[in-house]
N, C-alpha and C. Protein backbone atom coordinates (compact mmCIF):
# COMPACT_ATOMS: atom_id res chain seq x y z
N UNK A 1 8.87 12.70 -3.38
CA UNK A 1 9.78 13.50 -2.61
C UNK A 1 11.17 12.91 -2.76
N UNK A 2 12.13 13.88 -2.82
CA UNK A 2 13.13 13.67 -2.70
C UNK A 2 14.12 13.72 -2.04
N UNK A 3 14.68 12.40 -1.09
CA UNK A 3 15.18 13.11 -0.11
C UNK A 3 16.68 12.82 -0.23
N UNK A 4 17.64 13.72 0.03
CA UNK A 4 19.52 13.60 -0.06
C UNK A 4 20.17 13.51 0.94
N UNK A 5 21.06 13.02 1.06
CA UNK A 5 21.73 12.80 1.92
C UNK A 5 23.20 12.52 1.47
N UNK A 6 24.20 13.10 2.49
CA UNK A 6 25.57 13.21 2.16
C UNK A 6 26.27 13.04 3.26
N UNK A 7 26.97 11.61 3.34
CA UNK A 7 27.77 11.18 4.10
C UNK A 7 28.62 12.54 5.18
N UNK A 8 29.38 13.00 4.51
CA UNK A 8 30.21 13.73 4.86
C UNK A 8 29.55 15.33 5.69
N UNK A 9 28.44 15.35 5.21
CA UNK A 9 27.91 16.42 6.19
C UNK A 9 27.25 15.89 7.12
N UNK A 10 27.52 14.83 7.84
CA UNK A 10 26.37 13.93 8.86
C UNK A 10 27.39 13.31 9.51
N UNK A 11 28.23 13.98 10.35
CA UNK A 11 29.06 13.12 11.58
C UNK A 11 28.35 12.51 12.77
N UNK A 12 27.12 13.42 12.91
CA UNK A 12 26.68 12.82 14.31
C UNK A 12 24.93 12.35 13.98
N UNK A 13 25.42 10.58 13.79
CA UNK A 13 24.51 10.04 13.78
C UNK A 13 23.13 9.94 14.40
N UNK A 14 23.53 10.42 15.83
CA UNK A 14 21.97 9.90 16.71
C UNK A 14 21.35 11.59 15.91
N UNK A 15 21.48 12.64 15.48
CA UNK A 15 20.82 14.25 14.46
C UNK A 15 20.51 13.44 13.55
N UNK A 16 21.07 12.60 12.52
CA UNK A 16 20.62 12.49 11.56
C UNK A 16 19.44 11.31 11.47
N UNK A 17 19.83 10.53 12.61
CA UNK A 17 18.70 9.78 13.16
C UNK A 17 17.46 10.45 13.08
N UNK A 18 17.26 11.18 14.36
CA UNK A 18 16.14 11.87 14.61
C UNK A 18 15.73 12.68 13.67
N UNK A 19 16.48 13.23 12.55
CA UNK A 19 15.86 13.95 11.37
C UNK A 19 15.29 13.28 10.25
N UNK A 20 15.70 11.95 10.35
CA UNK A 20 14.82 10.82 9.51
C UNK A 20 14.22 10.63 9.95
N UNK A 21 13.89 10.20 11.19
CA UNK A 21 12.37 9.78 12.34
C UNK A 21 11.39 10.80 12.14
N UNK A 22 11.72 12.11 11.64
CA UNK A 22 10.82 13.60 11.72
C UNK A 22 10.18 13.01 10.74
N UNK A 23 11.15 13.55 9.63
CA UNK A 23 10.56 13.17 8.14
C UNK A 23 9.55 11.99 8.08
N UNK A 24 9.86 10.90 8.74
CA UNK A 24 9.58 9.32 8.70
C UNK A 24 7.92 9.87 9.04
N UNK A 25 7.75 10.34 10.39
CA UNK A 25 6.51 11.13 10.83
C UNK A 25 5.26 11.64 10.15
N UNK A 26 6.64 13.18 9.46
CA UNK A 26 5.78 14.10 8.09
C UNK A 26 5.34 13.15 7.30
N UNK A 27 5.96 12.46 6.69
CA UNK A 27 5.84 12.06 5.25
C UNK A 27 4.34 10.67 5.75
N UNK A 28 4.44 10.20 6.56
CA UNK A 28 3.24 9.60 6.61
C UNK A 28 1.81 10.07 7.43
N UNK A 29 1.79 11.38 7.95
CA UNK A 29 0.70 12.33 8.31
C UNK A 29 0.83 13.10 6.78
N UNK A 30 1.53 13.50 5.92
CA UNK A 30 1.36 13.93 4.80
C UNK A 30 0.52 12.54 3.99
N UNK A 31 0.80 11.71 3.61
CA UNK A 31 0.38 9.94 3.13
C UNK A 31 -1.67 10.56 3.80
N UNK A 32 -1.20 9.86 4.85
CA UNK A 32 -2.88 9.89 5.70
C UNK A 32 -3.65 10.97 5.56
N UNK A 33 -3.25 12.33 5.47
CA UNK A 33 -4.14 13.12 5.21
C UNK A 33 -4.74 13.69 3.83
N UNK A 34 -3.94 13.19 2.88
CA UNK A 34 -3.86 13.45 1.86
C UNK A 34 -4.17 12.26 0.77
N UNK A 35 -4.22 10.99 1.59
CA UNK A 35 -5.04 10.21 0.76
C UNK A 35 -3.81 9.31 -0.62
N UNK A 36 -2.68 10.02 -0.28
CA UNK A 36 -2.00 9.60 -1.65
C UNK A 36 -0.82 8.56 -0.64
N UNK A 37 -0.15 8.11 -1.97
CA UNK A 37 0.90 7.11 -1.32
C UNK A 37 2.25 8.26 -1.90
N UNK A 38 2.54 9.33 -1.67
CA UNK A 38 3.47 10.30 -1.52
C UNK A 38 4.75 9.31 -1.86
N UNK A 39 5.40 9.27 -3.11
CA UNK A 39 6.67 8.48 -3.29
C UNK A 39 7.98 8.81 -2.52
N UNK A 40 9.02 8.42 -2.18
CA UNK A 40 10.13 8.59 -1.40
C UNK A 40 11.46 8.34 -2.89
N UNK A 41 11.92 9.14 -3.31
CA UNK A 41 13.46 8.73 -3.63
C UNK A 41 14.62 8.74 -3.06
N UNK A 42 15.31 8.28 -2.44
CA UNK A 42 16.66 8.10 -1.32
C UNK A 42 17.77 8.29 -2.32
N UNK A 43 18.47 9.52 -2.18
CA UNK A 43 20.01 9.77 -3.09
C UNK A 43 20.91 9.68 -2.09
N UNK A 44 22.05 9.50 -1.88
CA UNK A 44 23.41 9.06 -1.09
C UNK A 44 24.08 10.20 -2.06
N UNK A 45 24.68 10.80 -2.10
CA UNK A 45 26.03 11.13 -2.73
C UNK A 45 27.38 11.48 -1.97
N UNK A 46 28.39 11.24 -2.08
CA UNK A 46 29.53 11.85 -1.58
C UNK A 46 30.67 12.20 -3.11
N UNK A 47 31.42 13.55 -2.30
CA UNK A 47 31.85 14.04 -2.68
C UNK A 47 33.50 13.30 -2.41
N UNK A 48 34.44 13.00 -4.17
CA UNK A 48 35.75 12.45 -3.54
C UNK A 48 36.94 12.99 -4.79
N UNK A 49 37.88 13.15 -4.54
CA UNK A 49 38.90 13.50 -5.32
C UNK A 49 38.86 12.38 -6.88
N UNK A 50 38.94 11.75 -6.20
CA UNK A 50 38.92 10.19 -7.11
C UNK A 50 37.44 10.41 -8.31
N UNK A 51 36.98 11.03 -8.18
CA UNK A 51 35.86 11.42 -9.01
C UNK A 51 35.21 12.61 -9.64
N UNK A 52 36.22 12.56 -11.27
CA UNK A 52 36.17 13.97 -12.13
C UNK A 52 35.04 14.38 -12.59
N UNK A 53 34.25 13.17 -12.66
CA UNK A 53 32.77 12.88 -13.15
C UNK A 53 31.83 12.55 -12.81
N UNK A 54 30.63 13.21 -12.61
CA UNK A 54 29.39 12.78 -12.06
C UNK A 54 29.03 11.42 -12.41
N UNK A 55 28.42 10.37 -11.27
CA UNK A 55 28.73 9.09 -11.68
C UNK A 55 27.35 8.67 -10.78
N UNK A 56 26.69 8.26 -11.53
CA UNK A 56 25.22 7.65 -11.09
C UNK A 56 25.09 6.49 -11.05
N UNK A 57 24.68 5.65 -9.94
CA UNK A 57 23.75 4.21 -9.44
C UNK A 57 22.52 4.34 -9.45
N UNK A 58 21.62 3.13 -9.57
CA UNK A 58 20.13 3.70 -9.41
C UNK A 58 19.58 2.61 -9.09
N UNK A 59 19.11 2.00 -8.17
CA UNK A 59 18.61 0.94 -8.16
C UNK A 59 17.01 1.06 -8.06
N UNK A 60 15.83 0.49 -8.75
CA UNK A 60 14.50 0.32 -8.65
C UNK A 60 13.91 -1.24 -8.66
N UNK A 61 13.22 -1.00 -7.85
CA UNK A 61 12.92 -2.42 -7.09
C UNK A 61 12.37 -3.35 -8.23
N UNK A 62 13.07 -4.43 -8.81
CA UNK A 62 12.91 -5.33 -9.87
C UNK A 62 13.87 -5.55 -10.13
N UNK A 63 14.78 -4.68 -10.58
CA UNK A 63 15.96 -4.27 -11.52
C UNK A 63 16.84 -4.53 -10.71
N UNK A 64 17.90 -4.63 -12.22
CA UNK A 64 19.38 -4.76 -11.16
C UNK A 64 20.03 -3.20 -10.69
N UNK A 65 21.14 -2.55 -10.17
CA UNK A 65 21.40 -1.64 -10.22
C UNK A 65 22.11 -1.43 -11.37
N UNK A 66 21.92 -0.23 -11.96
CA UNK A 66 22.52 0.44 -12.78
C UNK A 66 23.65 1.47 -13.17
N UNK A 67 23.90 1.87 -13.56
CA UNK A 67 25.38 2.66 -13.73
C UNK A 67 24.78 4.05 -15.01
N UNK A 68 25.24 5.13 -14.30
CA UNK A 68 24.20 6.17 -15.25
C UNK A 68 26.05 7.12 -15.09
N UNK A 69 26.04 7.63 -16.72
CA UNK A 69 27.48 8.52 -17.15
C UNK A 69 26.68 9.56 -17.54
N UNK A 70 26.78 10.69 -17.56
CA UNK A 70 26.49 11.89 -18.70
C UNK A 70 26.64 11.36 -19.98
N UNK A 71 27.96 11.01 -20.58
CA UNK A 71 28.15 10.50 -21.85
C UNK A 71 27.81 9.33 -22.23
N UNK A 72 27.45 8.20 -21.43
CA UNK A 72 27.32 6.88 -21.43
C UNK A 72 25.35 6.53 -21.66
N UNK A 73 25.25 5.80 -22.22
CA UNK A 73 23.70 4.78 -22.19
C UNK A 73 23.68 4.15 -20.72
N UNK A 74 22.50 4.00 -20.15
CA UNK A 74 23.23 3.15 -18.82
C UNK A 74 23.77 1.61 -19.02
N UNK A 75 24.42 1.37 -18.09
CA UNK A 75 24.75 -0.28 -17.79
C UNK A 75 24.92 -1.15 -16.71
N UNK A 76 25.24 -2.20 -16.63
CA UNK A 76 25.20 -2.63 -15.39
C UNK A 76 26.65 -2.17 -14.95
N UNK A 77 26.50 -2.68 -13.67
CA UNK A 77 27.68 -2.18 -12.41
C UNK A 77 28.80 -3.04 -12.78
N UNK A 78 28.53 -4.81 -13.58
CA UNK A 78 30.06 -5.69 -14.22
C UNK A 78 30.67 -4.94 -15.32
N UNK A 79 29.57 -4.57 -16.42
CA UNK A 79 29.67 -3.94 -17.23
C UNK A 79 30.73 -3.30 -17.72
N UNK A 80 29.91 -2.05 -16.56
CA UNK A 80 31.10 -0.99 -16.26
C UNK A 80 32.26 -0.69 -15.76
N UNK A 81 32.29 -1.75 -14.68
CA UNK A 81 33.44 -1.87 -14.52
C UNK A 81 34.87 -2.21 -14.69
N UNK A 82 34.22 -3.48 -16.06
CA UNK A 82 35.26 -4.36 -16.54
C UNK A 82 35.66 -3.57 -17.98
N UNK A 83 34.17 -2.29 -18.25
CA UNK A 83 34.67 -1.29 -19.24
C UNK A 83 35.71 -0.32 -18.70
N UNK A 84 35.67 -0.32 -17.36
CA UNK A 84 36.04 1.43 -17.21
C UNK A 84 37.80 1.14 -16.46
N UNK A 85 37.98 -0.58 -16.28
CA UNK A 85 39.46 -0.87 -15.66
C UNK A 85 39.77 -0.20 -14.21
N UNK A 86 40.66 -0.07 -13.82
CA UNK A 86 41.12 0.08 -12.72
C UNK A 86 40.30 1.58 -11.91
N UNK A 87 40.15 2.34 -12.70
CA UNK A 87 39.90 3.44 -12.35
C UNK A 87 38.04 3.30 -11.96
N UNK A 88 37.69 2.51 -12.49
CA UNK A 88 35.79 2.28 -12.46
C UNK A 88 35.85 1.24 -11.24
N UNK A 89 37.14 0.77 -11.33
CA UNK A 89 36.99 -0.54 -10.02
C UNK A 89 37.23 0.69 -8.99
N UNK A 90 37.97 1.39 -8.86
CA UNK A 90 38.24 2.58 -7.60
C UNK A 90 36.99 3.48 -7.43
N UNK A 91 36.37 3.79 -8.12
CA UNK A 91 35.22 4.57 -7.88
C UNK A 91 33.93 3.31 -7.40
N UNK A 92 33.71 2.55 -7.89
CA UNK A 92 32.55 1.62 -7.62
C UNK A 92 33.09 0.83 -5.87
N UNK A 93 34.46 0.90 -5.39
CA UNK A 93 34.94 0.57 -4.25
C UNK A 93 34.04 1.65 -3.02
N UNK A 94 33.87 3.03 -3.77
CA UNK A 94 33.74 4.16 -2.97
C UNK A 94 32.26 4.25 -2.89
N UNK A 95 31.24 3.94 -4.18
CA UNK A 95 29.86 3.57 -4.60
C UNK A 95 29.71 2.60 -3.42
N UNK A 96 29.99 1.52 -3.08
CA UNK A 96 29.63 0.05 -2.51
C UNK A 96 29.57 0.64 -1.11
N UNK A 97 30.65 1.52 -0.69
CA UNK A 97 30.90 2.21 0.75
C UNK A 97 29.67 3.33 0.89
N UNK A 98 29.43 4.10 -0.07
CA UNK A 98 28.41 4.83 0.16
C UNK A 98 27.32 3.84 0.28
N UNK A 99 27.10 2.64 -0.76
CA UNK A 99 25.78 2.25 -0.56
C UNK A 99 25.74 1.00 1.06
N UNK A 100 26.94 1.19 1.44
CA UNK A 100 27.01 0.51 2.78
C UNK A 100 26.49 1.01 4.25
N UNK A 101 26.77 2.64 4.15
CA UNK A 101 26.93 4.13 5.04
C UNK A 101 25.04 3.63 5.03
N UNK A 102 24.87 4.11 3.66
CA UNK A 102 23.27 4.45 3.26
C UNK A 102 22.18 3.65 4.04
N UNK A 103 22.53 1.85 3.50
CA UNK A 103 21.84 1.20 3.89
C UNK A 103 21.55 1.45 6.14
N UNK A 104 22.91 1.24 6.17
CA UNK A 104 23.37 1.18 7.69
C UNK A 104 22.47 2.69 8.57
N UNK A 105 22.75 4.12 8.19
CA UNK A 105 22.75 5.20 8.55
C UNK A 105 20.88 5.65 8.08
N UNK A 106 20.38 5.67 6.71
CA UNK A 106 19.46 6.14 6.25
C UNK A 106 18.26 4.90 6.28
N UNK A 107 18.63 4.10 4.91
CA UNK A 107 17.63 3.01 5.18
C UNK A 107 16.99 2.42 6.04
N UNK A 108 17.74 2.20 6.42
CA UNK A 108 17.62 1.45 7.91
C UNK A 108 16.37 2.53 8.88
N UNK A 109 16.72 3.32 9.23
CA UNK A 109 16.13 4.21 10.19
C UNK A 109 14.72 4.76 9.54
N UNK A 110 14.71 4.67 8.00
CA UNK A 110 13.71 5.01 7.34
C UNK A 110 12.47 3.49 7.17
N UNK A 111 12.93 2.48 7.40
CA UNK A 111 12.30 0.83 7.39
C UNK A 111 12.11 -0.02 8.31
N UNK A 112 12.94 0.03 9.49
CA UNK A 112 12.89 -0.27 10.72
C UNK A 112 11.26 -0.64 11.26
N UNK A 113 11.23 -1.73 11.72
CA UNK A 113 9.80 -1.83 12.55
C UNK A 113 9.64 -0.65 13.36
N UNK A 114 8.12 -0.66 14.14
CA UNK A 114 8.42 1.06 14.91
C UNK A 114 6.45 1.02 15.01
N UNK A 115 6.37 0.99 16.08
CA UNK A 115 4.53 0.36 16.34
C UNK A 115 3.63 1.97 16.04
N UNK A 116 5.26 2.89 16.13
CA UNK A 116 4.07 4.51 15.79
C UNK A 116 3.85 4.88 14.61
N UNK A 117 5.11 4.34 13.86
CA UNK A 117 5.15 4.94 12.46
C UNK A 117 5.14 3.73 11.38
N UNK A 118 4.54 3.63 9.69
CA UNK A 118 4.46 3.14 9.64
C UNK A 118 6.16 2.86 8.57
N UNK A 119 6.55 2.16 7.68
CA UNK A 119 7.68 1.60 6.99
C UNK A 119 7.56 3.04 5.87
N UNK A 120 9.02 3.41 5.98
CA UNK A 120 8.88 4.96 4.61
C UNK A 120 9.68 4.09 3.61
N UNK A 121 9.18 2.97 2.57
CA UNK A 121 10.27 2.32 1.34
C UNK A 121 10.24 3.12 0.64
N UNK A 122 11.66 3.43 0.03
CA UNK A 122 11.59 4.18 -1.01
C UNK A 122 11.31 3.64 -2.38
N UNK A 123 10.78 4.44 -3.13
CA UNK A 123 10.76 3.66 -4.64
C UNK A 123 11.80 3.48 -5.49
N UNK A 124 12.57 4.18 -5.03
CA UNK A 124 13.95 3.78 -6.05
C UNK A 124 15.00 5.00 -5.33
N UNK A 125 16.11 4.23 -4.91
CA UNK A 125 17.52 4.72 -4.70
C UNK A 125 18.43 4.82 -5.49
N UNK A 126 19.12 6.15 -5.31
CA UNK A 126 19.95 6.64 -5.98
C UNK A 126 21.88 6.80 -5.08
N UNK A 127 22.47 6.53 -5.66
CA UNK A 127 24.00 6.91 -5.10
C UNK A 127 24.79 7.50 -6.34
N UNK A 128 25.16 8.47 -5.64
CA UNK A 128 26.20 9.32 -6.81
C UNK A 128 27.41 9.74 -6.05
N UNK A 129 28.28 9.87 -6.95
CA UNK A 129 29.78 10.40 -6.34
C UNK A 129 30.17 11.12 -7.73
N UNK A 130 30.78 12.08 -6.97
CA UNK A 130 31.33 13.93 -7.85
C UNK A 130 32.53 13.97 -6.75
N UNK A 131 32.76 15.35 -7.55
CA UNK A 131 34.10 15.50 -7.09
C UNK A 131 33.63 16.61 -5.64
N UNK A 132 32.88 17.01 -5.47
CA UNK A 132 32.25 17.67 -4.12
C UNK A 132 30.59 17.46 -4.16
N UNK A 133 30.06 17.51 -2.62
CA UNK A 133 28.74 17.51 -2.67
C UNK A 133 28.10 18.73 -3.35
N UNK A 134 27.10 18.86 -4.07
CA UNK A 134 26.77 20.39 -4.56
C UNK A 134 26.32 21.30 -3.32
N UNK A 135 25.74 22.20 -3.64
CA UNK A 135 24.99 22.87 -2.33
C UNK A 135 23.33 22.63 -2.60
N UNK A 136 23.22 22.71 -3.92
CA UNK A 136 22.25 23.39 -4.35
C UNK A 136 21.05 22.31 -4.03
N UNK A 137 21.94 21.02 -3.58
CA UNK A 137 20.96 20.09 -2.72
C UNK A 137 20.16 20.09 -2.04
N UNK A 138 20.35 20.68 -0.90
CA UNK A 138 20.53 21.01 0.67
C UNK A 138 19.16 22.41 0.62
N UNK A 139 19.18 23.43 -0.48
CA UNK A 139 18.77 24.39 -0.60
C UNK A 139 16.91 24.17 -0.33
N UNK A 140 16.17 23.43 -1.50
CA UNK A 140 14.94 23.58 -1.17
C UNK A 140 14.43 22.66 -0.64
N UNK A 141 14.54 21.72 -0.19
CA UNK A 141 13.74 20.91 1.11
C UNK A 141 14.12 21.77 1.92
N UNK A 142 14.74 22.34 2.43
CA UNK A 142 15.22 22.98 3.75
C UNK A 142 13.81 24.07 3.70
N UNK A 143 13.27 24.78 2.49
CA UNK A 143 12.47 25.89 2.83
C UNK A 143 11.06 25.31 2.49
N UNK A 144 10.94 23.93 2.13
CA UNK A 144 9.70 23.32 1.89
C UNK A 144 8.99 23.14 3.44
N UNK A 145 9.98 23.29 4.52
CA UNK A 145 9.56 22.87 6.02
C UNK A 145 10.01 21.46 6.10
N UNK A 146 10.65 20.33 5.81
CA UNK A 146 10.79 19.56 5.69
C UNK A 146 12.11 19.66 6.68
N UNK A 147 12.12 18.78 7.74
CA UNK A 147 13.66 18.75 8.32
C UNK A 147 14.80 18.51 7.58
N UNK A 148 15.64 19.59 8.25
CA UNK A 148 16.89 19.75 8.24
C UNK A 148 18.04 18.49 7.85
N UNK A 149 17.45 17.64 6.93
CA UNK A 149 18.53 17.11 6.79
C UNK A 149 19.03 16.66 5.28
N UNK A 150 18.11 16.95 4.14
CA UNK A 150 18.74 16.90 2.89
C UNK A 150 20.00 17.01 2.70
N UNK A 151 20.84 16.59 1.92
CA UNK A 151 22.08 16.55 1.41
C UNK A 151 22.65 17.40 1.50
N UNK A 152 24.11 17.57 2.14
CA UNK A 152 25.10 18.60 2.21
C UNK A 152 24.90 19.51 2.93
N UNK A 153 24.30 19.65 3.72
CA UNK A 153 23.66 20.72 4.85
C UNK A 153 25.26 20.81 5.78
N UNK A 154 26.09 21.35 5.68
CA UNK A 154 27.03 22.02 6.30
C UNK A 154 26.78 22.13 7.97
């Protein structure tokens, strides 16, 4: 499963709380009844002027984080930055803040001890920054029944 999330459509924390606690719920009565270990992917994206280009992080548990371009092979996050100069240092400033929001706002509420539910880790997190959130995010978890809170939900 994939779940999104976008800073900027989520002002009021204690909603987006409780819409991770739902999910947190589903996704492990989905787990238990079904016998499977149902994977979790966690995407962050925000949308910023400062960013003409879709610009991918990825971190999977072993690994270091990564740096994913359309045009680019991936690389690491020094890498890239000391490739991409001033302008890769300004976008990875905005990356570090999303992956700050994420940890603080999402992670957290998704890992948290909690004696009802059990830990939702994800298998691998994602952060991206574009020049707006898409919509087309937001669109089908919303009709899978899955709460209301995938990415960019307006």
């Amino acid at each position: 499963m994939l779940l999104c999330v976008c800073p900027q459509r989520h002002a009021q924390s204690d909603a987006l709380t409780s819409a991770l606690l739902a999910l947190r719920w589903q996704l492990s009565q989905l787990r238990q009844q079904t016998g499977y270990a149902v994977p979790l992917a966690l995407q962050g994206q925000v949308g910023s002027a400062m960013s003409r280009d879709l610009l991918w992080q990825a971190a999977i548990p072993g690994e270091a984080v990564k740096v994913w371009q359309p045009s680019c092979a991936p690389c690491s996050v020094p890498v890239w930055v000391r490739a991409g100069g001033a302008a890769a240092l300004e976008q990875q400033v905005l990356m570090n803040s999303l992956m700050g929001w994420s940890e603080q706002h999402v992670h957290a509420v998704l890992t948290e001890e909690n004696t009802d539910l059990p830990p939702l880790t994800p298998a691998a997190v994602l952060w991206a920054s574009g020049p707006r959130c898409p919509e087309v995010w937001h669109r089908r978890p919303g009709r899978r029944g899955y709460p209301d809170i995938a990415a960019c939900r307006g």
